[in-house]
PDB file of N, CA and C in Angstrom:
ATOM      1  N   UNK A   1      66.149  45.849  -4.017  1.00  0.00           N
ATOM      2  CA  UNK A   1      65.554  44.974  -5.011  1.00  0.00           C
ATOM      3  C   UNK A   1      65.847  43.523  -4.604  1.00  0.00           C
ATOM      4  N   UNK A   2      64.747  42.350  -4.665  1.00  0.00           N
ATOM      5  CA  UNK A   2      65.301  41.282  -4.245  1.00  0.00           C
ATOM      6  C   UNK A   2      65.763  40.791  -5.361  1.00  0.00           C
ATOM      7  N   UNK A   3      66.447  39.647  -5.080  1.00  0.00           N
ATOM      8  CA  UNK A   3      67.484  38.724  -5.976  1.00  0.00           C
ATOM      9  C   UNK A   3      66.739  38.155  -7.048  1.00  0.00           C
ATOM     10  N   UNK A   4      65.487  38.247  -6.902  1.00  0.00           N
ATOM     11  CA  UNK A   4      64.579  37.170  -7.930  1.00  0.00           C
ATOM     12  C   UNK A   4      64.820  37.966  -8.941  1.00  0.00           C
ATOM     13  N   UNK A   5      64.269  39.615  -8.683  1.00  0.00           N
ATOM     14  CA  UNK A   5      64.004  40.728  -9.920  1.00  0.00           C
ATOM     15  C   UNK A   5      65.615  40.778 -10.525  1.00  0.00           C
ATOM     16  N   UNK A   6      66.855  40.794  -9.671  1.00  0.00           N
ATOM     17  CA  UNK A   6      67.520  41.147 -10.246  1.00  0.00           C
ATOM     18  C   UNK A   6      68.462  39.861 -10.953  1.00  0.00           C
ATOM     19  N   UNK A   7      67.851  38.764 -11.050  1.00  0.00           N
ATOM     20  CA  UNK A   7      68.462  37.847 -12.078  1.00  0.00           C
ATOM     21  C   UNK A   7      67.815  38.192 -13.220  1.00  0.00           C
ATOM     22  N   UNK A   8      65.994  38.481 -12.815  1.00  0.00           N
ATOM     23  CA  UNK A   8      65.503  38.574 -13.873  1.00  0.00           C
ATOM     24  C   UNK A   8      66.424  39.562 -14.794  1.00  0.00           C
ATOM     25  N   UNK A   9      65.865  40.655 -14.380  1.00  0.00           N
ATOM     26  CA  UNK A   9      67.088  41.795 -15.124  1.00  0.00           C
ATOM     27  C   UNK A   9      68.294  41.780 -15.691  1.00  0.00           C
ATOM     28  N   UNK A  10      69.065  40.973 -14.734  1.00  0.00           N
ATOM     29  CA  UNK A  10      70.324  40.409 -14.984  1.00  0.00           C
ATOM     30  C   UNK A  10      70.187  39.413 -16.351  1.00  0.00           C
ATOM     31  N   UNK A  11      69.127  38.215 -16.351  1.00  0.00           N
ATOM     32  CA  UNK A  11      68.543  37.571 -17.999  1.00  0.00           C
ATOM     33  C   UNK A  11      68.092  38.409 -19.043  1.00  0.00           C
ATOM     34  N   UNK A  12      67.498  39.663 -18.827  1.00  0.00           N
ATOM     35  CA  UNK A  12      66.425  40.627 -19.713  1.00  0.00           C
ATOM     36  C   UNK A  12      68.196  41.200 -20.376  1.00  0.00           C
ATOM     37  N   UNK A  13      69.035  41.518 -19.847  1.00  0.00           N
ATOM     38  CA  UNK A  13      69.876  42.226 -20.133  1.00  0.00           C
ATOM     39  C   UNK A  13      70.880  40.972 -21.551  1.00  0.00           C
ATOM     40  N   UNK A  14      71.042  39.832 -20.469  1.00  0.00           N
ATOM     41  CA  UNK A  14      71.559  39.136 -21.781  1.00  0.00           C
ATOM     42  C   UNK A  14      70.588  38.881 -23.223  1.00  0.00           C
ATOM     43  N   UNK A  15      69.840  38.892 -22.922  1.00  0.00           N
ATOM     44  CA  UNK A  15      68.826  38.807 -24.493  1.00  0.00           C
ATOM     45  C   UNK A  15      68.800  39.954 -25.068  1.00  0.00           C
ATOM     46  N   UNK A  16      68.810  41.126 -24.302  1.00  0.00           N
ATOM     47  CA  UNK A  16      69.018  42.470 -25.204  1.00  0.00           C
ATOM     48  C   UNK A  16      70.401  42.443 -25.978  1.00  0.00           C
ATOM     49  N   UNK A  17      71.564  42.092 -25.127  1.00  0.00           N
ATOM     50  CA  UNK A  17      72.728  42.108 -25.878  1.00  0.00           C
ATOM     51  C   UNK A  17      72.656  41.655 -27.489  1.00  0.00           C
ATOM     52  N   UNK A  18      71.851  40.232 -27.138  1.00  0.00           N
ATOM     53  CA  UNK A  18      72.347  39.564 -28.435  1.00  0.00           C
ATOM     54  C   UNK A  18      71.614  40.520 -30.039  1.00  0.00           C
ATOM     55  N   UNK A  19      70.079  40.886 -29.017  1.00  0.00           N
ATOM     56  CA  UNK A  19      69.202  41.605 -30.265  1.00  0.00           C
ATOM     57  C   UNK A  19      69.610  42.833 -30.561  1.00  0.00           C
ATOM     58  N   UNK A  20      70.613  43.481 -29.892  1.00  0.00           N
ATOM     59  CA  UNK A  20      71.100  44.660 -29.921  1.00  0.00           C
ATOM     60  C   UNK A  20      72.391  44.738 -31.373  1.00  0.00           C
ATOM     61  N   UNK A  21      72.726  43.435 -31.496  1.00  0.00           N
ATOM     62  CA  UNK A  21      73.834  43.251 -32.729  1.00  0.00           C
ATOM     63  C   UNK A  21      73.196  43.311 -34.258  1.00  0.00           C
ATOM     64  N   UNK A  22      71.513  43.940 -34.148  1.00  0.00           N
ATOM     65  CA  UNK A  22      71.253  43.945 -35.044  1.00  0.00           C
ATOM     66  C   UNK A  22      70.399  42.302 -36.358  1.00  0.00           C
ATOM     67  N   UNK A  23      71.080  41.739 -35.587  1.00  0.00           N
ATOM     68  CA  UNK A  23      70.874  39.886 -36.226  1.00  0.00           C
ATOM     69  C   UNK A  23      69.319  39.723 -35.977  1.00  0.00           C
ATOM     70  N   UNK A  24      69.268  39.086 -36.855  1.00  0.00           N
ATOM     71  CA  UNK A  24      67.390  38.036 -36.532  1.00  0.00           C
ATOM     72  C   UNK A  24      67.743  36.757 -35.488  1.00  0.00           C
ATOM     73  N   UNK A  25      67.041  36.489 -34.656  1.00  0.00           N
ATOM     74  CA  UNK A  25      67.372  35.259 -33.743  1.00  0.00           C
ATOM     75  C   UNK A  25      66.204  34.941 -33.510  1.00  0.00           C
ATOM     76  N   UNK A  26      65.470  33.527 -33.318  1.00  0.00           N
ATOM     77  CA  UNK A  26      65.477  32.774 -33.039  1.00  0.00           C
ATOM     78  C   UNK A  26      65.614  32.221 -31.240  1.00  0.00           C
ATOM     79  N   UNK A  27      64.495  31.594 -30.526  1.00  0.00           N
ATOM     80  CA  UNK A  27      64.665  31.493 -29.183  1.00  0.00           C
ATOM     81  C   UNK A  27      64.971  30.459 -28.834  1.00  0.00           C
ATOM     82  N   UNK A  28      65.643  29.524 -29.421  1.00  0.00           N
ATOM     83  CA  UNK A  28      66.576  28.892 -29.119  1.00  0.00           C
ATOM     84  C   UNK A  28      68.204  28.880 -29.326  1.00  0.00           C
ATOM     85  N   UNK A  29      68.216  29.502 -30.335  1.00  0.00           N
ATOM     86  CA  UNK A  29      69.213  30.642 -30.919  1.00  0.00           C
ATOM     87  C   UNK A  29      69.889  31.688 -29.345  1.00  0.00           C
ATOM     88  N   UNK A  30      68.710  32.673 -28.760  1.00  0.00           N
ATOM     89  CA  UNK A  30      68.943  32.818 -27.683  1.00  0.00           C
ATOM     90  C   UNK A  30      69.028  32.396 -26.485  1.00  0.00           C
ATOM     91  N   UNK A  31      68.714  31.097 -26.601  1.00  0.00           N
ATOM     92  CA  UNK A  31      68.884  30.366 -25.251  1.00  0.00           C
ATOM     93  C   UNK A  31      70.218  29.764 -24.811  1.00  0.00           C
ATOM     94  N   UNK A  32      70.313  29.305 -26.487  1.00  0.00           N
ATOM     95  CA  UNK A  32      71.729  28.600 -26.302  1.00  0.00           C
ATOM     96  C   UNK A  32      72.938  29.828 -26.492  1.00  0.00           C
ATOM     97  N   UNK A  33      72.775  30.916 -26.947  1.00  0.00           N
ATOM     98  CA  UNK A  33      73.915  32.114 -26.910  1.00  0.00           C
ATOM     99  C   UNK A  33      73.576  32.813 -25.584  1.00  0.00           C
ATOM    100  N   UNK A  34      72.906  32.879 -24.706  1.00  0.00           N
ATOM    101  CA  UNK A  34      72.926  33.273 -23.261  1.00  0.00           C
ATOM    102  C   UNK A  34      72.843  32.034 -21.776  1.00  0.00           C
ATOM    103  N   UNK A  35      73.037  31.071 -22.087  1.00  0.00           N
ATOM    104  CA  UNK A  35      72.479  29.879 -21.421  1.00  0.00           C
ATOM    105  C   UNK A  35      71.478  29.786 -20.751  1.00  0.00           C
ATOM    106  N   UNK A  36      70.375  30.837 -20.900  1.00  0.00           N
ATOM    107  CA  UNK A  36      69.185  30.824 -20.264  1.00  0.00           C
ATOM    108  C   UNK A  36      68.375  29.452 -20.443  1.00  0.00           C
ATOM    109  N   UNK A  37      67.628  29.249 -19.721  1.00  0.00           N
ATOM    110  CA  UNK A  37      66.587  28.149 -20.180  1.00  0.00           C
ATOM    111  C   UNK A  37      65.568  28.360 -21.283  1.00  0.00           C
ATOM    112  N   UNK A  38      65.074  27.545 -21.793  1.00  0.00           N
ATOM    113  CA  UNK A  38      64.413  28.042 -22.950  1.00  0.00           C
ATOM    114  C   UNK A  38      62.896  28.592 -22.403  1.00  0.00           C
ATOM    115  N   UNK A  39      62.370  28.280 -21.187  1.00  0.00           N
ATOM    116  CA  UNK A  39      61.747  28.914 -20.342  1.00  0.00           C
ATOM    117  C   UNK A  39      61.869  29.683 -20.285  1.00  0.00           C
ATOM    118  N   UNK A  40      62.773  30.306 -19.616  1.00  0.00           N
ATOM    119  CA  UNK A  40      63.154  31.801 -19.069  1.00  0.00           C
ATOM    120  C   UNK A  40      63.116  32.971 -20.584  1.00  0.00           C
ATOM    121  N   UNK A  41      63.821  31.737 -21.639  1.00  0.00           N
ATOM    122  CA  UNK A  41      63.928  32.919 -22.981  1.00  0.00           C
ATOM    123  C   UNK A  41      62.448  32.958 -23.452  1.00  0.00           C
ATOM    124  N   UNK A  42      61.930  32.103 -23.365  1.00  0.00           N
ATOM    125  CA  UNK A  42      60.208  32.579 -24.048  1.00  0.00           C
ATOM    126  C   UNK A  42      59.933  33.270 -22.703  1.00  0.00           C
ATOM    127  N   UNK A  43      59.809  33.127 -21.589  1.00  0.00           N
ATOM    128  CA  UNK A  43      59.294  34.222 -21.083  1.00  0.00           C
ATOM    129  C   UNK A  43      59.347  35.760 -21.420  1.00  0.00           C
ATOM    130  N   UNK A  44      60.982  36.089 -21.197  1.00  0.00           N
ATOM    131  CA  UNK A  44      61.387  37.396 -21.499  1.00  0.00           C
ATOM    132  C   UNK A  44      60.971  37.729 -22.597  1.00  0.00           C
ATOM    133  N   UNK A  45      61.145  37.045 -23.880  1.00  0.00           N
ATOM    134  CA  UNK A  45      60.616  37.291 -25.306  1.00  0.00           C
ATOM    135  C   UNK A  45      58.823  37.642 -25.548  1.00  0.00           C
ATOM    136  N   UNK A  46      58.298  37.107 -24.311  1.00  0.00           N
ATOM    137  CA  UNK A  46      56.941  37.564 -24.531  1.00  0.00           C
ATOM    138  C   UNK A  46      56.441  38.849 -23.780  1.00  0.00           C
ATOM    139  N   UNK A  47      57.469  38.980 -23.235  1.00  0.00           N
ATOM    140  CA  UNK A  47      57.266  40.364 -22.248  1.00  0.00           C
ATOM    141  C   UNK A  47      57.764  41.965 -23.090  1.00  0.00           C
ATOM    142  N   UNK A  48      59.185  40.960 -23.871  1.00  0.00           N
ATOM    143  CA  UNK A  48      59.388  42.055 -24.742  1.00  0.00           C
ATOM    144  C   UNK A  48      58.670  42.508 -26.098  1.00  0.00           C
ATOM    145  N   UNK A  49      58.014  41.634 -26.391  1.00  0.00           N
ATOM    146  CA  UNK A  49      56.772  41.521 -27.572  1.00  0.00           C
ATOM    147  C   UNK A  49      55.700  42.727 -27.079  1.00  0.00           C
ATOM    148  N   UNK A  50      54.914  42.181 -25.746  1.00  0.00           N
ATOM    149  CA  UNK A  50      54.419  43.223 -25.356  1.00  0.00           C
ATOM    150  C   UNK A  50      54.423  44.449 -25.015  1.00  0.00           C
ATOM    151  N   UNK A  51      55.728  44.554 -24.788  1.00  0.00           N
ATOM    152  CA  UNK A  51      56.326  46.246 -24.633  1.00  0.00           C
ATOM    153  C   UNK A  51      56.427  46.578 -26.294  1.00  0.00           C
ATOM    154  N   UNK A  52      56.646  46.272 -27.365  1.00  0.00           N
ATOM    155  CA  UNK A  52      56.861  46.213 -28.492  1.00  0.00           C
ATOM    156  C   UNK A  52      58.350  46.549 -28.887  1.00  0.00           C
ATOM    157  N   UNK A  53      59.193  45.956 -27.587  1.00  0.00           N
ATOM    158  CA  UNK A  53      60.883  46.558 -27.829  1.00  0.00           C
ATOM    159  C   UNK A  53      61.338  45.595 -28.837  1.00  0.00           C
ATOM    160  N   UNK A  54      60.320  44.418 -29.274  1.00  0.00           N
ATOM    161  CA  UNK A  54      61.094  42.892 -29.998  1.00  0.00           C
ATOM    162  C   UNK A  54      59.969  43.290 -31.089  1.00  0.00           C
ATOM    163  N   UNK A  55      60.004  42.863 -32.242  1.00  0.00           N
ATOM    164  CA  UNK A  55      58.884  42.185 -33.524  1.00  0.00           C
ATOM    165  C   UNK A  55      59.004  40.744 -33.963  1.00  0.00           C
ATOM    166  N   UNK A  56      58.286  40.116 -34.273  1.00  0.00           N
ATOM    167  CA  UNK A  56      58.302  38.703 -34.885  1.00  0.00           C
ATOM    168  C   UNK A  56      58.244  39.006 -36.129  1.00  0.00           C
ATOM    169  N   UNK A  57      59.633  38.133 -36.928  1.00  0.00           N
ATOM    170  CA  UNK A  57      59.800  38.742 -38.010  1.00  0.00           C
ATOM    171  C   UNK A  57      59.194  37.620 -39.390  1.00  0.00           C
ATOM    172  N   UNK A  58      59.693  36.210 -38.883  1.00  0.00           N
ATOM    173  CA  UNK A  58      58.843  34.829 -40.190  1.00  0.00           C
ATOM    174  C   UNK A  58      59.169  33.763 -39.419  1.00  0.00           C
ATOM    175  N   UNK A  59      59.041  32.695 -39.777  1.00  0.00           N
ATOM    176  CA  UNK A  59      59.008  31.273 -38.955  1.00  0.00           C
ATOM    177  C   UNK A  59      60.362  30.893 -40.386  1.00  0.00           C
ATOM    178  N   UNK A  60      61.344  30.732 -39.358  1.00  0.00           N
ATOM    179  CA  UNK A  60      62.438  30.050 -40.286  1.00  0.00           C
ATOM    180  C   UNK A  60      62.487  28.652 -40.877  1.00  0.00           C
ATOM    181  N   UNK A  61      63.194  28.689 -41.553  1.00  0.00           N
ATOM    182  CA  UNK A  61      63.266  27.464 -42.417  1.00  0.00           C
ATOM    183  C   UNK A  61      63.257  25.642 -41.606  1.00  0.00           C
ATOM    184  N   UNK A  62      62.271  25.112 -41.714  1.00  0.00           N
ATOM    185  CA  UNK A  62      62.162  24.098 -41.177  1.00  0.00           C
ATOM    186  C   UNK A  62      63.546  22.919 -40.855  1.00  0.00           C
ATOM    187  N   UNK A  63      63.630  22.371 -40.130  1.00  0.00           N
ATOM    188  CA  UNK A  63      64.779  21.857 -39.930  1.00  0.00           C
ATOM    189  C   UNK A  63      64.253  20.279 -39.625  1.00  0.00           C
ATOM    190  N   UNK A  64      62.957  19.812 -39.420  1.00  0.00           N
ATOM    191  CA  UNK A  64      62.168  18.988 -40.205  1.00  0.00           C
ATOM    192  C   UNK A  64      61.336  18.725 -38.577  1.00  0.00           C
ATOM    193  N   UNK A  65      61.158  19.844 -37.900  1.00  0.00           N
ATOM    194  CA  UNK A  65      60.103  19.491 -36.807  1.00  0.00           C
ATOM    195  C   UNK A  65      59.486  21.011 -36.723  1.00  0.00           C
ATOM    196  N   UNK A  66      58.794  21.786 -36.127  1.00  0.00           N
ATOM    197  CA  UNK A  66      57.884  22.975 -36.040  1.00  0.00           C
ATOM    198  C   UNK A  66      59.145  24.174 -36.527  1.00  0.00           C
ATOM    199  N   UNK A  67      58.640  24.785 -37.492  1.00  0.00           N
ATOM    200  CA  UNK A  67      59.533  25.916 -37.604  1.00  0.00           C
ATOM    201  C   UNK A  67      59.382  27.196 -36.525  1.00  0.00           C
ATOM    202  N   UNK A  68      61.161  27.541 -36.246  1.00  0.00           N
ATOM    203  CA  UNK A  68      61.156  28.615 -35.103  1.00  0.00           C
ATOM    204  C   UNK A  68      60.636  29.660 -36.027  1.00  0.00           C
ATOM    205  N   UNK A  69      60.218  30.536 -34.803  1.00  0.00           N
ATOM    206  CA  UNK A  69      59.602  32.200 -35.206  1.00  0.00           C
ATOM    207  C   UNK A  69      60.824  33.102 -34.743  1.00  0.00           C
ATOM    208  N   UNK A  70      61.214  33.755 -35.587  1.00  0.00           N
ATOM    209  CA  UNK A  70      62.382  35.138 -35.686  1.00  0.00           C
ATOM    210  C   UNK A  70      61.964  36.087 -35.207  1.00  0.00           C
ATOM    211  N   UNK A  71      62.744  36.516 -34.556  1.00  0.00           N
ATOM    212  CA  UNK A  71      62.836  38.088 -33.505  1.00  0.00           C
ATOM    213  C   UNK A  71      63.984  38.970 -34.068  1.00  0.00           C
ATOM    214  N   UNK A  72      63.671  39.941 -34.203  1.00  0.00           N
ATOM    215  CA  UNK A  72      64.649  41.431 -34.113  1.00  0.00           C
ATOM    216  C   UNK A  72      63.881  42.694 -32.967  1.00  0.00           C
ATOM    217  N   UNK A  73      64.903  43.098 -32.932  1.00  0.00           N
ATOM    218  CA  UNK A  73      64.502  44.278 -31.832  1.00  0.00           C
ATOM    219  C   UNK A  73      63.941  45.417 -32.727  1.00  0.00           C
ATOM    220  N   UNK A  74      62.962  45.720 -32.351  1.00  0.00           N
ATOM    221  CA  UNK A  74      61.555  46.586 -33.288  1.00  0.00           C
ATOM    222  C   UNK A  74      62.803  48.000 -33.157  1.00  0.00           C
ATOM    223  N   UNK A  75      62.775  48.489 -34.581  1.00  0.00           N
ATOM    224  CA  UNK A  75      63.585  49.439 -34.896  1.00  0.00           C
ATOM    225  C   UNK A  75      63.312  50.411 -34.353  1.00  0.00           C
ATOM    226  N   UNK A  76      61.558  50.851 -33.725  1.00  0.00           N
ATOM    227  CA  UNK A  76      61.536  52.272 -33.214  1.00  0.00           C
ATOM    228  C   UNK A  76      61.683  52.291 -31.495  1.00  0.00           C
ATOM    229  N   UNK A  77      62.115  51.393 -31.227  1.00  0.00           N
ATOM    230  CA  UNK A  77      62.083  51.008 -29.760  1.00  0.00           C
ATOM    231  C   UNK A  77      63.211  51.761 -29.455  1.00  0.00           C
ATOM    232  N   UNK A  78      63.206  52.580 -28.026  1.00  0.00           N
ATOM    233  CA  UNK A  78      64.070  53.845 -27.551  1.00  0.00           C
ATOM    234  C   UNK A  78      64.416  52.975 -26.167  1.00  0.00           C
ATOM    235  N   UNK A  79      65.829  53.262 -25.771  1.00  0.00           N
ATOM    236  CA  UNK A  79      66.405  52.923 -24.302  1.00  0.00           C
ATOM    237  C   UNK A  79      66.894  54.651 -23.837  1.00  0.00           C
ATOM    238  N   UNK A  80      66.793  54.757 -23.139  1.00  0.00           N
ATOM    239  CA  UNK A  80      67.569  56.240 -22.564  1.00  0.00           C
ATOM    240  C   UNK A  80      68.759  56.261 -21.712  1.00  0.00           C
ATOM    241  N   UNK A  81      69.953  56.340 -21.896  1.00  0.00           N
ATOM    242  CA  UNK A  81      71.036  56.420 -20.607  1.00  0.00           C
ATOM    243  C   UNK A  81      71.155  57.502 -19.866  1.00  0.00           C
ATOM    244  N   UNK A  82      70.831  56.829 -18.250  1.00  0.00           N
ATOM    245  CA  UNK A  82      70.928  58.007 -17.080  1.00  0.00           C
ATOM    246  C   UNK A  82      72.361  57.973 -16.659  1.00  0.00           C
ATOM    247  N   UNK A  83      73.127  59.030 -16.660  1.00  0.00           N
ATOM    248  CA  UNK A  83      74.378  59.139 -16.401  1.00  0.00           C
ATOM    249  C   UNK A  83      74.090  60.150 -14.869  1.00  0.00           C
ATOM    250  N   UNK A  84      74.925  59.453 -14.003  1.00  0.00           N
ATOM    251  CA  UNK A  84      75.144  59.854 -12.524  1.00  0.00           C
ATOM    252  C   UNK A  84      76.653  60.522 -12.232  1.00  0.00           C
ATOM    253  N   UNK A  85      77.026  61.676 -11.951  1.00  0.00           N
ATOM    254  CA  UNK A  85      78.272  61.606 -11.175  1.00  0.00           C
ATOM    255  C   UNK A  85      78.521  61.813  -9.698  1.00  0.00           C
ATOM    256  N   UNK A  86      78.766  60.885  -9.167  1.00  0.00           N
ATOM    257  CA  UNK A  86      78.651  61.314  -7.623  1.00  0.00           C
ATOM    258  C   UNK A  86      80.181  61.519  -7.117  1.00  0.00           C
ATOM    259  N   UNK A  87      80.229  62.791  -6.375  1.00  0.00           N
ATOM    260  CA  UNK A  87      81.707  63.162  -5.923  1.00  0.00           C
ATOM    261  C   UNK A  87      81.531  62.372  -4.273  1.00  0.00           C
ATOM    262  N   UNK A  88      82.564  61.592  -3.936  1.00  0.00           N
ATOM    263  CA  UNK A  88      83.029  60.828  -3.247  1.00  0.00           C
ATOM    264  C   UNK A  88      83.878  61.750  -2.095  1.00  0.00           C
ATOM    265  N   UNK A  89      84.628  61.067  -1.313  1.00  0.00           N
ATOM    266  CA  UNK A  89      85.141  62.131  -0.377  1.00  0.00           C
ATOM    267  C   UNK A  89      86.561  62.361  -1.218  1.00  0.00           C
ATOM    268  N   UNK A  90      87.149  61.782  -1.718  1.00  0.00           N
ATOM    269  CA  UNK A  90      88.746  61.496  -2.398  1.00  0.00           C
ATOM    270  C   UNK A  90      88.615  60.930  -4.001  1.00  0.00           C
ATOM    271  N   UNK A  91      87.188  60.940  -4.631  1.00  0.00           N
ATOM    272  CA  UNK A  91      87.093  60.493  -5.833  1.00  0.00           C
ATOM    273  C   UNK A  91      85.603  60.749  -6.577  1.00  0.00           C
ATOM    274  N   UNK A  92      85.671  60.113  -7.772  1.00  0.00           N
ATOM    275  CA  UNK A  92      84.732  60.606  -8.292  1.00  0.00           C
ATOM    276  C   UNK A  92      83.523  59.127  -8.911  1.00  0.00           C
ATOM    277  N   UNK A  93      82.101  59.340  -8.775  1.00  0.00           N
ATOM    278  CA  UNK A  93      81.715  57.409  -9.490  1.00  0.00           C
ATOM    279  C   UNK A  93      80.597  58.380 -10.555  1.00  0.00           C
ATOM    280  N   UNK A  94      80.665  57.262 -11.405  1.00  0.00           N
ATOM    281  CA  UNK A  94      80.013  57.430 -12.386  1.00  0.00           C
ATOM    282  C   UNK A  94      78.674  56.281 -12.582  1.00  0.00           C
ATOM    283  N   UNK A  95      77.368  56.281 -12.472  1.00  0.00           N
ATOM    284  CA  UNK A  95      76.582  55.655 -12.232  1.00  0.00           C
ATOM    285  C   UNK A  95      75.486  55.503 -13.469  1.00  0.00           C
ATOM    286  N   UNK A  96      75.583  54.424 -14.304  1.00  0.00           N
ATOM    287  CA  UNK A  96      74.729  54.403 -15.661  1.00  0.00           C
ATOM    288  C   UNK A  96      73.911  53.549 -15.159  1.00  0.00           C
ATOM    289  N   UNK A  97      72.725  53.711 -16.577  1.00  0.00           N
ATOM    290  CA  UNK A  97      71.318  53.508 -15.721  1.00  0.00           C
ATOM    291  C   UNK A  97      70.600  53.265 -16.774  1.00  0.00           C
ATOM    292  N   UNK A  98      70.296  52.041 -17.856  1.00  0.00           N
ATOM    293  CA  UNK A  98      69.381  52.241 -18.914  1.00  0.00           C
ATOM    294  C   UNK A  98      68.053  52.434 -18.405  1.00  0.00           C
ATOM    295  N   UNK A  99      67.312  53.269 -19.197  1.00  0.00           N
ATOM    296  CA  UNK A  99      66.055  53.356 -18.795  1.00  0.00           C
ATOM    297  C   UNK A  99      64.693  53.144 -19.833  1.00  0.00           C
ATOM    298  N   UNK A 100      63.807  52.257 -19.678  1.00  0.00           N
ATOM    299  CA  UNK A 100      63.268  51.677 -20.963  1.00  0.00           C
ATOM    300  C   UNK A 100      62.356  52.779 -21.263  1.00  0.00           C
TER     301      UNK A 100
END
């Protein structure tokens, strides 16, 4: 995999964390709790919209310039964990694997 995909991934993963706590956020909310760029977080956020793993939930309370739009992670949205055990010559690895 080249390095590009796997920052991406490596970013896709911090924005799941935060929506994974259940909370409504906000993409600046997530930008500034993952230090992504706010680029990078509307990107991912529109990718996850389209998969339907995110919902847009209301445009929050004005703070006296464009009100943000709220995200939660769409309740019926499924991840699957692939669990690996590979026996080694003298040990044992264990290899997890979310799978969307």
């Amino acid at each position: 995999m080249s390095k590009v995909n796997d920052l991406k991934q490596e970013n896709e993963i911090k924005i799941r964390e935060c929506l994974y706590d259940g909370q409504i956020w906000t993409k600046n909310d997530l930008a500034y709790k993952t230090s992504l760029s706010l680029a990078t977080t509307t990107n991912i956020l529109q990718e996850m919209l389209k998969s339907h793993e995110i919902e847009y939930v209301s445009d929050s309370k004005s703070t006296g310039g464009r009100k943000s739009k709220e995200y939660q992670l769409y309740k019926d949205y499924k991840h699957l964990l692939k669990i690996v055990l590979k026996k080694n010559k003298k040990s044992y690895e264990f290899i997890f694997e979310i799978i969307d």
